[in-house]
PDB file of N, CA and C in Angstrom:
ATOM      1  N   UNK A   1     -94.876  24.537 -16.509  1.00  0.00           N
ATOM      2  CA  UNK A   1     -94.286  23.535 -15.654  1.00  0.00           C
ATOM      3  C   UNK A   1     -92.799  23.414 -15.884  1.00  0.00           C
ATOM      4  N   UNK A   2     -92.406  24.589 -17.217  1.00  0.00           N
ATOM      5  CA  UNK A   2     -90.943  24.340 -17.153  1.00  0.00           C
ATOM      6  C   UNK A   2     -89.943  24.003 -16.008  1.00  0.00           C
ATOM      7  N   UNK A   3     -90.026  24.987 -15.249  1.00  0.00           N
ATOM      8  CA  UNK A   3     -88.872  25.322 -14.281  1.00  0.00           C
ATOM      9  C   UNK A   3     -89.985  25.391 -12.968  1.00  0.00           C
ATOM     10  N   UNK A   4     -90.769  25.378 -12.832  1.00  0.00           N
ATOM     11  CA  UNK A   4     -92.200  25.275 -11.673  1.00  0.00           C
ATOM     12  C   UNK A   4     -91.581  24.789 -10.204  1.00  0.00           C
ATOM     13  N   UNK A   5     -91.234  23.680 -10.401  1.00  0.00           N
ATOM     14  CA  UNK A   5     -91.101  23.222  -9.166  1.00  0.00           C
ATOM     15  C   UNK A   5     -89.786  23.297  -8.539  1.00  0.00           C
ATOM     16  N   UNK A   6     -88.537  24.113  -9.244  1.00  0.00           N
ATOM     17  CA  UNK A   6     -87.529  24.408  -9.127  1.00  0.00           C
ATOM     18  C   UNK A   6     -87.808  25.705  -8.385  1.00  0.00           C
ATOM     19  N   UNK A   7     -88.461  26.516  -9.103  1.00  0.00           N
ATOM     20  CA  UNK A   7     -89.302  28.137  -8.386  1.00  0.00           C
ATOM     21  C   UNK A   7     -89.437  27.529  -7.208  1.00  0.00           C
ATOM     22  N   UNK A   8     -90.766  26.230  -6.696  1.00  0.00           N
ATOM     23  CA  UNK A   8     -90.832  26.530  -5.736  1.00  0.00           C
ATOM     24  C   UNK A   8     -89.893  26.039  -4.733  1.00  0.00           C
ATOM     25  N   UNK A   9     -89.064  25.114  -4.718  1.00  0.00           N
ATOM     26  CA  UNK A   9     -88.225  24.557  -4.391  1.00  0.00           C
ATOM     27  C   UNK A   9     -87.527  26.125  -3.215  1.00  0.00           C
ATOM     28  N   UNK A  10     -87.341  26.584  -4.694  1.00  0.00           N
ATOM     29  CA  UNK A  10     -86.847  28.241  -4.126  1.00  0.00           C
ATOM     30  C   UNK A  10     -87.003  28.814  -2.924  1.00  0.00           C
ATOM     31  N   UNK A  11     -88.683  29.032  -3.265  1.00  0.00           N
ATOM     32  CA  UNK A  11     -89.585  29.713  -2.034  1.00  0.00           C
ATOM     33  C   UNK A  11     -89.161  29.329  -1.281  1.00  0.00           C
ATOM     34  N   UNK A  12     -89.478  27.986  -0.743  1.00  0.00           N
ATOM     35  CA  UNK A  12     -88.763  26.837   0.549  1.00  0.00           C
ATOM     36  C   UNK A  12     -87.999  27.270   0.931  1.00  0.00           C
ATOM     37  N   UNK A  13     -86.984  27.196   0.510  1.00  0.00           N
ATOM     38  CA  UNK A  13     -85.555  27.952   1.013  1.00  0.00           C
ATOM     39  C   UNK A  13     -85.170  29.247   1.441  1.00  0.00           C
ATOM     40  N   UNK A  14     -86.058  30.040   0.656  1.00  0.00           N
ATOM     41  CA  UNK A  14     -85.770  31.285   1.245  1.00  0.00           C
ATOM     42  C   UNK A  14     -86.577  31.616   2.265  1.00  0.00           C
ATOM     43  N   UNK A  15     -87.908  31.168   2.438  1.00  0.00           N
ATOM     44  CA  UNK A  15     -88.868  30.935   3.553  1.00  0.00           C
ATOM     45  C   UNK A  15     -88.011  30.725   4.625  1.00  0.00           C
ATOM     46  N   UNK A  16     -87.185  29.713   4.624  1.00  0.00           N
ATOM     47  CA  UNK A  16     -86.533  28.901   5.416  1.00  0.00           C
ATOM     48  C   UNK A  16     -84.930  29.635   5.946  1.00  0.00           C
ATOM     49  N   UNK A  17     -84.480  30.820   5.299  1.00  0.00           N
ATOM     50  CA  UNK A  17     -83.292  31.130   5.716  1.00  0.00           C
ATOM     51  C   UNK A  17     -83.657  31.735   7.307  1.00  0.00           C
ATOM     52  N   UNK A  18     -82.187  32.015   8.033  1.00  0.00           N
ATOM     53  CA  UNK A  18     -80.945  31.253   7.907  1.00  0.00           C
ATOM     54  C   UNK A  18     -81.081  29.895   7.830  1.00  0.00           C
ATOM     55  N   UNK A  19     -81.708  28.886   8.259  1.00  0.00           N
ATOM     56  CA  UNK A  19     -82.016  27.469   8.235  1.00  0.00           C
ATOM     57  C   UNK A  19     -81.673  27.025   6.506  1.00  0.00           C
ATOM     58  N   UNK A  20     -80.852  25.758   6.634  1.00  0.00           N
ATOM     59  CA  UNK A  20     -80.939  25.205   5.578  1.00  0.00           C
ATOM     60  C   UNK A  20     -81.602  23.709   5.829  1.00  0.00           C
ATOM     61  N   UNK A  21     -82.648  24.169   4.712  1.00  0.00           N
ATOM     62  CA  UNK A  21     -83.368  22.908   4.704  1.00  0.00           C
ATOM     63  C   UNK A  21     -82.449  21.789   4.011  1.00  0.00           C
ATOM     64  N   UNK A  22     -82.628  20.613   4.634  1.00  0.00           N
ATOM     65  CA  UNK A  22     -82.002  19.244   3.111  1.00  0.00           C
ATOM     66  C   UNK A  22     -83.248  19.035   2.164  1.00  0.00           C
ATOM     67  N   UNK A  23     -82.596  18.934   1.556  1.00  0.00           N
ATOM     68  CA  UNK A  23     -83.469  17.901   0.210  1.00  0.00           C
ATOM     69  C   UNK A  23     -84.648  17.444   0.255  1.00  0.00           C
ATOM     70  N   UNK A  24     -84.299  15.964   1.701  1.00  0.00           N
ATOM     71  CA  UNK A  24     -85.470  14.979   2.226  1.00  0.00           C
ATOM     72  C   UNK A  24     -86.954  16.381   2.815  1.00  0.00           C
ATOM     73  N   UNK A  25     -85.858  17.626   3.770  1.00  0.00           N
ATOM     74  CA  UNK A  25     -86.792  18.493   4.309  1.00  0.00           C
ATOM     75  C   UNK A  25     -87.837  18.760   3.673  1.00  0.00           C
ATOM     76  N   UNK A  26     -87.035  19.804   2.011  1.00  0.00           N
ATOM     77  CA  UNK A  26     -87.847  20.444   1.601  1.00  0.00           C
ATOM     78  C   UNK A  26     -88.597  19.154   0.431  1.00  0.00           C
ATOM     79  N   UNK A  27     -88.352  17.749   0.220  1.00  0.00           N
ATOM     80  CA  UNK A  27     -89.241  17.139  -0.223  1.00  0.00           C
ATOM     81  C   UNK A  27     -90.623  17.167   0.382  1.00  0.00           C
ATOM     82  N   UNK A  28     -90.304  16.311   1.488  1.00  0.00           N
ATOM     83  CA  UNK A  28     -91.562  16.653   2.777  1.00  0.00           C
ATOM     84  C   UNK A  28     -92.546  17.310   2.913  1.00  0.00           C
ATOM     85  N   UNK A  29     -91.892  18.886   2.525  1.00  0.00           N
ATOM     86  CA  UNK A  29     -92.727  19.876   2.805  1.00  0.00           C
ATOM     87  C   UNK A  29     -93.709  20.070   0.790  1.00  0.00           C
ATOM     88  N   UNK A  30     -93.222  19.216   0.373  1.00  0.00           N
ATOM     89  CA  UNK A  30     -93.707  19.381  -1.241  1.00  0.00           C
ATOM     90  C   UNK A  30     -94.652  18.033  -1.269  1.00  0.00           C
ATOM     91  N   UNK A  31     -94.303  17.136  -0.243  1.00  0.00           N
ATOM     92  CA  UNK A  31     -95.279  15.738  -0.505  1.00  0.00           C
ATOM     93  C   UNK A  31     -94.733  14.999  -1.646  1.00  0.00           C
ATOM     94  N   UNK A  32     -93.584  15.196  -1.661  1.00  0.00           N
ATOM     95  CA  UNK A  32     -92.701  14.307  -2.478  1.00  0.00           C
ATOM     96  C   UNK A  32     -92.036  13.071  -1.762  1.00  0.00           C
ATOM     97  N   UNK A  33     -91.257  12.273  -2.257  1.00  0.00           N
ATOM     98  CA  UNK A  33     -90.068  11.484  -1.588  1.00  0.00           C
ATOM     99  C   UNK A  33     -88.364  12.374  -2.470  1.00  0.00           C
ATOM    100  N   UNK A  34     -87.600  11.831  -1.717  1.00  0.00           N
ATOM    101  CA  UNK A  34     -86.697  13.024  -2.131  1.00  0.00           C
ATOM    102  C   UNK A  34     -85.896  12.435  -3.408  1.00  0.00           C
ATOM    103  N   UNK A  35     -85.820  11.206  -3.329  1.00  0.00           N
ATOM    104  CA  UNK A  35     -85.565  10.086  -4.780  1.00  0.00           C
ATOM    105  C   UNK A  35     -86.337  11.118  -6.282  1.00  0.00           C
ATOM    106  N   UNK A  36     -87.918  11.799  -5.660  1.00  0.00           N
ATOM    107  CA  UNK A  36     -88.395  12.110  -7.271  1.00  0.00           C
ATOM    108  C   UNK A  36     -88.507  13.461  -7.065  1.00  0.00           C
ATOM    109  N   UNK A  37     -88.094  14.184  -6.078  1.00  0.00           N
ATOM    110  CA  UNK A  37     -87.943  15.457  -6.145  1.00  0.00           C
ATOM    111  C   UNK A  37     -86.760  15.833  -6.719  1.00  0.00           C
ATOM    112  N   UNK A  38     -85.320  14.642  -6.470  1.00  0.00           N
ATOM    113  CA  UNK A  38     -84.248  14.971  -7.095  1.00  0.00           C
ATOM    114  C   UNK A  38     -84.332  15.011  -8.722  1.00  0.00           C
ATOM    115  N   UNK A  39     -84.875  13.789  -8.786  1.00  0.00           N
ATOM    116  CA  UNK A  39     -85.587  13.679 -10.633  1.00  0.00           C
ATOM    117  C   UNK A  39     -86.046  14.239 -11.350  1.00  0.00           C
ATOM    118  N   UNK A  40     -86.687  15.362 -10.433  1.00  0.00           N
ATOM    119  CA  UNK A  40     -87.961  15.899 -11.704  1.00  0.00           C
ATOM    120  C   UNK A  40     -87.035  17.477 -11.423  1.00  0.00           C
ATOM    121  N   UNK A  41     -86.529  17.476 -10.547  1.00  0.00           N
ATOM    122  CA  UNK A  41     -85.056  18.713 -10.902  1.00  0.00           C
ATOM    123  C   UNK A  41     -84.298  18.940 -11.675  1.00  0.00           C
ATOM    124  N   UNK A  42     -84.122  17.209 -11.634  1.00  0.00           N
ATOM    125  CA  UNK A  42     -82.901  16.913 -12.999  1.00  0.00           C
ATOM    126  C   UNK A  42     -83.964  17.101 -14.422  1.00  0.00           C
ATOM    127  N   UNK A  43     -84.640  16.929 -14.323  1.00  0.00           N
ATOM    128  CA  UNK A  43     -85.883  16.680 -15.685  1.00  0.00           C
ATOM    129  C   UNK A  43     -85.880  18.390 -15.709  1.00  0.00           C
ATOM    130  N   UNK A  44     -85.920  19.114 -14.815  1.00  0.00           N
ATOM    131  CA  UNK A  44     -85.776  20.845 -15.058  1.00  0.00           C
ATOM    132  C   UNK A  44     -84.449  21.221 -15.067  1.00  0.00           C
ATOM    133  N   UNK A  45     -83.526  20.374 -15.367  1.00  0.00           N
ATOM    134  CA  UNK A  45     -82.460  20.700 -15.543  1.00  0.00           C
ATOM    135  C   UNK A  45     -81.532  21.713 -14.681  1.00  0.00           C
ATOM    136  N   UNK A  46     -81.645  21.161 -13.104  1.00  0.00           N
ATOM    137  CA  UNK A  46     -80.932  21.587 -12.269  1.00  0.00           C
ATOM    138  C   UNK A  46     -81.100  20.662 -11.259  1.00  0.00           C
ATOM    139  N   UNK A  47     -80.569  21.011 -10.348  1.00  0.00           N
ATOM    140  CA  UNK A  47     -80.453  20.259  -9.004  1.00  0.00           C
ATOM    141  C   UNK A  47     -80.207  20.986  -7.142  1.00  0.00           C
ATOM    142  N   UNK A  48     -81.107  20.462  -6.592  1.00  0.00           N
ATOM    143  CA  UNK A  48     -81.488  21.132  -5.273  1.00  0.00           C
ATOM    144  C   UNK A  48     -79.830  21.882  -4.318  1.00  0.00           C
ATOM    145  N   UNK A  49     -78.897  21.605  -4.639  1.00  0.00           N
ATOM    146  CA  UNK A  49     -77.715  22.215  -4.511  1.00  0.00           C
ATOM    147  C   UNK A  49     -77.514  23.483  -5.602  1.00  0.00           C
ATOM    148  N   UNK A  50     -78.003  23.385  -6.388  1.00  0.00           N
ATOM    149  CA  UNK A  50     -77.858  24.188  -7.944  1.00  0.00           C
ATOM    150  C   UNK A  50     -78.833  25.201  -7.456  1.00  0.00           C
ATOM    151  N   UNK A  51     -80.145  25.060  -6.886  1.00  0.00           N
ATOM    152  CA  UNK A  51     -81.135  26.084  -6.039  1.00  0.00           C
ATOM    153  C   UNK A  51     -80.435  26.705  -5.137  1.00  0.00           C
ATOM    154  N   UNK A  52     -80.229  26.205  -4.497  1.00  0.00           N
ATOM    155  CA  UNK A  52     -79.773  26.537  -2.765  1.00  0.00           C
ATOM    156  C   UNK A  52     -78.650  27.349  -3.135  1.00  0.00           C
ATOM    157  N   UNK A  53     -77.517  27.095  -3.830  1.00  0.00           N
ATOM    158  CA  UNK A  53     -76.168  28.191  -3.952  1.00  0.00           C
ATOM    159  C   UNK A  53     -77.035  29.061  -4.829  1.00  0.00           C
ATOM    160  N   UNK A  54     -77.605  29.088  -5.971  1.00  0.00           N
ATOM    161  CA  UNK A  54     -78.016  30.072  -6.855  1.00  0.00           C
ATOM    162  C   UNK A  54     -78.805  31.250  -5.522  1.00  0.00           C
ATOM    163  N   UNK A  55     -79.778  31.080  -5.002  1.00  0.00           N
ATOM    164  CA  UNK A  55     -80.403  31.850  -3.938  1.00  0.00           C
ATOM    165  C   UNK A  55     -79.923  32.096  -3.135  1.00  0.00           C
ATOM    166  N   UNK A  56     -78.766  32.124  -2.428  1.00  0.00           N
ATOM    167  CA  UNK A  56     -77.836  32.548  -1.951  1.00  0.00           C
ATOM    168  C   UNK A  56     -77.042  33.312  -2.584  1.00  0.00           C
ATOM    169  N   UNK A  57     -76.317  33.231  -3.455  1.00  0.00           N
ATOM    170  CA  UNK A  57     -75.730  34.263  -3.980  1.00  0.00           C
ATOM    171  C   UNK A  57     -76.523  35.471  -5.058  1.00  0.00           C
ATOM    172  N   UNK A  58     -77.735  34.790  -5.085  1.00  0.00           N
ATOM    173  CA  UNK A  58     -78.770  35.796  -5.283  1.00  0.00           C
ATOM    174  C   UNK A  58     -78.668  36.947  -4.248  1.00  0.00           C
ATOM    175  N   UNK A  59     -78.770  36.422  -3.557  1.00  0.00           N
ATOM    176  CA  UNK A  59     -79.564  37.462  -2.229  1.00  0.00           C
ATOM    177  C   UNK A  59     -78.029  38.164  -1.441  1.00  0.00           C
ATOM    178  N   UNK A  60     -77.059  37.067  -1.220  1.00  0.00           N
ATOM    179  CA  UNK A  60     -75.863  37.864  -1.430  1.00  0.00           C
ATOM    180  C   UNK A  60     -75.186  39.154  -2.204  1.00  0.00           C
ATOM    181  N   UNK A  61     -75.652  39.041  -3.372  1.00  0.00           N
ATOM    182  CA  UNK A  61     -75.339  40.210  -4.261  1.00  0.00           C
ATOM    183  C   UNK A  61     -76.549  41.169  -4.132  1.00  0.00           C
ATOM    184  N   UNK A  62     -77.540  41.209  -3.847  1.00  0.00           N
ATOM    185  CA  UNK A  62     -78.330  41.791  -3.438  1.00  0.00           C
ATOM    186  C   UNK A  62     -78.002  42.728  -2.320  1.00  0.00           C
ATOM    187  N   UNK A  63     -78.006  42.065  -1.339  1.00  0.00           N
ATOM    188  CA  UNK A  63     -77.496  42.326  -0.085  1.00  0.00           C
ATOM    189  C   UNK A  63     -76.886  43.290  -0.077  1.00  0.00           C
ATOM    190  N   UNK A  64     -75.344  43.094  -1.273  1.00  0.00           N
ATOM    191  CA  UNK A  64     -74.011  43.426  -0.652  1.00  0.00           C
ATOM    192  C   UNK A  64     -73.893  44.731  -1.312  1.00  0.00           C
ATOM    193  N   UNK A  65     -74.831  44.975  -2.629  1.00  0.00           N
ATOM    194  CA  UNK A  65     -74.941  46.159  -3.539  1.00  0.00           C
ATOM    195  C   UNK A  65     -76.668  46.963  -3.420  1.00  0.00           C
ATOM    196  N   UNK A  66     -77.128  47.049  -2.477  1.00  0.00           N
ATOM    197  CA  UNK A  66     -78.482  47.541  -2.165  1.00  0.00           C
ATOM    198  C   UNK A  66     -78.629  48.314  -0.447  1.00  0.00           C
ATOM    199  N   UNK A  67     -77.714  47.504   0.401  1.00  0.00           N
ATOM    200  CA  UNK A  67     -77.733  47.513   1.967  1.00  0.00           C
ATOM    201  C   UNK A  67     -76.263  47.785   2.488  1.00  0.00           C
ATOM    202  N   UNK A  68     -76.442  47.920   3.678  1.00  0.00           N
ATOM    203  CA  UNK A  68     -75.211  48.892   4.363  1.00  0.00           C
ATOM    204  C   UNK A  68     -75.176  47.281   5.115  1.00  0.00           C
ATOM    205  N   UNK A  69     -75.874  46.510   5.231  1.00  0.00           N
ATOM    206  CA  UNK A  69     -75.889  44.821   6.289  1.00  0.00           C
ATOM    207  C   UNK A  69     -74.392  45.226   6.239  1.00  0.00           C
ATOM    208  N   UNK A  70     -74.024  44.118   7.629  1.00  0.00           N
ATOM    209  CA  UNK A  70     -72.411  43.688   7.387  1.00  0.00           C
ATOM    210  C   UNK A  70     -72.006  42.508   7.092  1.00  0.00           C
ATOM    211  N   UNK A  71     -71.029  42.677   6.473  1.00  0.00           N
ATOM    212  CA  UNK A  71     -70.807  41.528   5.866  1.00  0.00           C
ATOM    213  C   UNK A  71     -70.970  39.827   7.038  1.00  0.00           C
ATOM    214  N   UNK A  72     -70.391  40.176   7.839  1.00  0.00           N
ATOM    215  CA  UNK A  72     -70.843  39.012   9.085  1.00  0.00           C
ATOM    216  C   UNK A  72     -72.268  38.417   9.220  1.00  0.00           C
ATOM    217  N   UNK A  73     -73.147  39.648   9.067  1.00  0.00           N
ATOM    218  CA  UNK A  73     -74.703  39.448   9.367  1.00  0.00           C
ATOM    219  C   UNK A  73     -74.684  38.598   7.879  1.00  0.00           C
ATOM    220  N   UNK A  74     -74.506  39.509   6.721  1.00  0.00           N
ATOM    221  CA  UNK A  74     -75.182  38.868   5.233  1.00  0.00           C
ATOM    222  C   UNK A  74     -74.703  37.323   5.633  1.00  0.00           C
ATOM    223  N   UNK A  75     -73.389  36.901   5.881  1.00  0.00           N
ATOM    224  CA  UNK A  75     -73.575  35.621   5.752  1.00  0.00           C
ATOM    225  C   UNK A  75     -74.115  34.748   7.051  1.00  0.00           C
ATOM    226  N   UNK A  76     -74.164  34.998   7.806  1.00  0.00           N
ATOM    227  CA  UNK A  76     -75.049  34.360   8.823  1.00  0.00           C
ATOM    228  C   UNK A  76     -76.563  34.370   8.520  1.00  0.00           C
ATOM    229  N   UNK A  77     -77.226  35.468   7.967  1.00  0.00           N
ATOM    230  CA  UNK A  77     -78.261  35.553   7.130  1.00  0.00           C
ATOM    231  C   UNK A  77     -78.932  34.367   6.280  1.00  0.00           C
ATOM    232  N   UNK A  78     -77.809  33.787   5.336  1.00  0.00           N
ATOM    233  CA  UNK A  78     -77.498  32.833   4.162  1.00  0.00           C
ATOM    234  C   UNK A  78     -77.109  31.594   4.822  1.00  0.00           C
ATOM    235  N   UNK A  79     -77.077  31.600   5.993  1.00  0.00           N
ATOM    236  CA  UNK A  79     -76.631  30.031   6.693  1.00  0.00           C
ATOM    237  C   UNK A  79     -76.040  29.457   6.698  1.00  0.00           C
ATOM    238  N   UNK A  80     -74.635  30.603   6.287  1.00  0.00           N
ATOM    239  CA  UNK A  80     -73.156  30.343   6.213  1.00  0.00           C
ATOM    240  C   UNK A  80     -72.738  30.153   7.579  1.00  0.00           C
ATOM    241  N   UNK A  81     -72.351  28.841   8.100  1.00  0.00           N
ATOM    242  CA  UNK A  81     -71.096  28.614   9.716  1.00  0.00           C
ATOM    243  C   UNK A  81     -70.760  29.817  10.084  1.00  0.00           C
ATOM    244  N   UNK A  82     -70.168  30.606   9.198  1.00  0.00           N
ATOM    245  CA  UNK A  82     -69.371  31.571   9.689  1.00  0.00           C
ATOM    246  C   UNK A  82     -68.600  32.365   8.666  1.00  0.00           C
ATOM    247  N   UNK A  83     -67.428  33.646   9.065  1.00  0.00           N
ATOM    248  CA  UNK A  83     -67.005  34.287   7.941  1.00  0.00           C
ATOM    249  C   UNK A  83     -66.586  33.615   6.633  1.00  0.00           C
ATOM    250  N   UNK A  84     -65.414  32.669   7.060  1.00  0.00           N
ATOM    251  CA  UNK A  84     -65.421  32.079   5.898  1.00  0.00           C
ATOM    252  C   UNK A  84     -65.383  31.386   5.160  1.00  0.00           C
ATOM    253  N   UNK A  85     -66.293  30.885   5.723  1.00  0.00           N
ATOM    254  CA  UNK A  85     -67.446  29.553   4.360  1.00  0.00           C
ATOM    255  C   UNK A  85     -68.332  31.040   3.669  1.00  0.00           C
ATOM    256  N   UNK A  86     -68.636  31.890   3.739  1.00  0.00           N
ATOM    257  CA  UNK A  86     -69.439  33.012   3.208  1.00  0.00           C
ATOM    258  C   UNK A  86     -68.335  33.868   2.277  1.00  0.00           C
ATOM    259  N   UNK A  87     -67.220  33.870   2.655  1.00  0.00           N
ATOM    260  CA  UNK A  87     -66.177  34.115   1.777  1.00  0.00           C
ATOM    261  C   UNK A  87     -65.774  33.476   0.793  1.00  0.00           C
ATOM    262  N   UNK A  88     -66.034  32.290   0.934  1.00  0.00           N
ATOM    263  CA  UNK A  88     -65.417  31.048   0.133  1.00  0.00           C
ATOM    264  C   UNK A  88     -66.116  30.994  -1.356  1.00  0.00           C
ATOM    265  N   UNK A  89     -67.236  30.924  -0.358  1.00  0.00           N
ATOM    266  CA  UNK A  89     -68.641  30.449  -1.554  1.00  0.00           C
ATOM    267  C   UNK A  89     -68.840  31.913  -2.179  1.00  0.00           C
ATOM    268  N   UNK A  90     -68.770  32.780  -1.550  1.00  0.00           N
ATOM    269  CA  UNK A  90     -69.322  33.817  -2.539  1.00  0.00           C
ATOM    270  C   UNK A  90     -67.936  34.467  -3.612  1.00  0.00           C
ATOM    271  N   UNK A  91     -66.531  34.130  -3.141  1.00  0.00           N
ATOM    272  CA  UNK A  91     -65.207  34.570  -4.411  1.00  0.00           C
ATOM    273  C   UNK A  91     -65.492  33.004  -5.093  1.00  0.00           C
ATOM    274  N   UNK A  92     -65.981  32.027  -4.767  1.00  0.00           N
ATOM    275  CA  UNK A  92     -66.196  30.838  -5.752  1.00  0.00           C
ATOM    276  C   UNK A  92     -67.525  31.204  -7.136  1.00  0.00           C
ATOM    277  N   UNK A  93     -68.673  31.953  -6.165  1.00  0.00           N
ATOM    278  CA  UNK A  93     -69.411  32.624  -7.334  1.00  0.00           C
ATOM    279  C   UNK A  93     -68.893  33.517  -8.272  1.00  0.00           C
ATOM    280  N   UNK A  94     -68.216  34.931  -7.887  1.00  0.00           N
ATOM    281  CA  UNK A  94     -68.296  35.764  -8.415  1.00  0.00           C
ATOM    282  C   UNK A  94     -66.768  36.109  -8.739  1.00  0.00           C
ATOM    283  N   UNK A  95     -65.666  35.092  -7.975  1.00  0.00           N
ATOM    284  CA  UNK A  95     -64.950  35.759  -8.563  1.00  0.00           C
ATOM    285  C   UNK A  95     -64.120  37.276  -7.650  1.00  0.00           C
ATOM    286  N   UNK A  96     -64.370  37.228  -6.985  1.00  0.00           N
ATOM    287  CA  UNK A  96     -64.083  38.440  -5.768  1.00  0.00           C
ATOM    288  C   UNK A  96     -64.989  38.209  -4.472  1.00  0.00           C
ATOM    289  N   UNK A  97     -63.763  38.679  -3.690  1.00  0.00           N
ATOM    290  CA  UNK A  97     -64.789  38.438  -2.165  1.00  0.00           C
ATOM    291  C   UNK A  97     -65.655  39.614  -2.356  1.00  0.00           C
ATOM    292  N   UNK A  98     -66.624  39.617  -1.094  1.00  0.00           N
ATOM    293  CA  UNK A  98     -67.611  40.220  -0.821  1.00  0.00           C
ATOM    294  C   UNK A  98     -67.207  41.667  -0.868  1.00  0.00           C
ATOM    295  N   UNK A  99     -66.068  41.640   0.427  1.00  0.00           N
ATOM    296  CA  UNK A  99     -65.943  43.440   0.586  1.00  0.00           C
ATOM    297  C   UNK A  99     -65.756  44.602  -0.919  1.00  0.00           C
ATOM    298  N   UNK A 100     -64.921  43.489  -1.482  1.00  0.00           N
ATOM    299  CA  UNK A 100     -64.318  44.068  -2.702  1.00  0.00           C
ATOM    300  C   UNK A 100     -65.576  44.265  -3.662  1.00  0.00           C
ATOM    301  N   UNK A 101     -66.323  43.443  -3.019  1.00  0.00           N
ATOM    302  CA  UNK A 101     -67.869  42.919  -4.729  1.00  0.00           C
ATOM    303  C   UNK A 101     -68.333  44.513  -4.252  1.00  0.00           C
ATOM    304  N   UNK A 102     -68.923  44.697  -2.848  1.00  0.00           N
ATOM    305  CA  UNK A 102     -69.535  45.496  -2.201  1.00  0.00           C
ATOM    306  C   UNK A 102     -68.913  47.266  -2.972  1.00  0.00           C
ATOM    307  N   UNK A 103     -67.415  47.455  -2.618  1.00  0.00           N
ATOM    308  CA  UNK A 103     -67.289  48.388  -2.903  1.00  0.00           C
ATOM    309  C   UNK A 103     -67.095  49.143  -4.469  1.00  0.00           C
ATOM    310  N   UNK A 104     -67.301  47.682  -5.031  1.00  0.00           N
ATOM    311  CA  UNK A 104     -67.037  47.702  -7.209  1.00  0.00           C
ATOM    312  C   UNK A 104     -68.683  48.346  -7.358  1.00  0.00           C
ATOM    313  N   UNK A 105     -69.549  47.713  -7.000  1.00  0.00           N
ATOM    314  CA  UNK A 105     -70.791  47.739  -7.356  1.00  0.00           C
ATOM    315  C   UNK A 105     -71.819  48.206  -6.349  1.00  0.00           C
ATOM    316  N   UNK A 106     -71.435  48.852  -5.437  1.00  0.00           N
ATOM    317  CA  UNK A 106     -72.648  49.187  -4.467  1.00  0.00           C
ATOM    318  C   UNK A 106     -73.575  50.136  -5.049  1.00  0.00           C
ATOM    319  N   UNK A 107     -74.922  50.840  -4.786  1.00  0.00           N
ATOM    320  CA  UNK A 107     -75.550  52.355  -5.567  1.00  0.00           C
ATOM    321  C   UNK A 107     -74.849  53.208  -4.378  1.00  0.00           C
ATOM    322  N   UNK A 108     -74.666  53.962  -4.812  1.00  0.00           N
ATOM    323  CA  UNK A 108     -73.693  55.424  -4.227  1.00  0.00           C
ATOM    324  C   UNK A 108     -75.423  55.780  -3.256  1.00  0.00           C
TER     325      UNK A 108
END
């Protein structure tokens, strides 16, 4: 039950891309209220924003070093507005934009 309901929290979300679920959503869909879904996150020592960017830039780096996708699609994919809020958030993860992540680390 460590991290359990953080996992599934997960699923939700990625079930759910491009769509971003809120909080209240993916409480709902757990039969929670979103007051103790936030709680028992914090009790796993994260938080439903702390999910949602982590799985995103999961699947971002995935994406960007596995697939030929373009960069436009990957973030519309991730339920990014547009280019760059998907730019933003992903040189806020890693530290380098995408194109650059893409061509450091892609498999040949």
């Amino acid at each position: 039950r460590d991290r359990a309901l953080a996992l599934r929290v997960r699923e939700h979300l990625r079930a759910a891309l491009p769509e971003q679920p809120t909080l209240p959503a993916i409480a709902r869909r757990l039969f929670l209220s979103p007051r103790t879904l936030h709680r028992r996150l914090e009790d796993e020592g994260t938080s439903f924003r702390a999910i949602k960017d982590g799985l995103r830039r999961d699947l971002a780096i995935d994406w960007l070093t596995k697939t030929a996708r373009p960069l436009s699609r990957i973030g519309a994919d991730l339920g990014f507005a547009d280019a760059a809020a998907f730019y933003r958030a992903f040189s806020a993860w890693t530290g380098s934009g995408p194109r650059e992540y893409r061509k450091r680390f892609a498999a040949p």
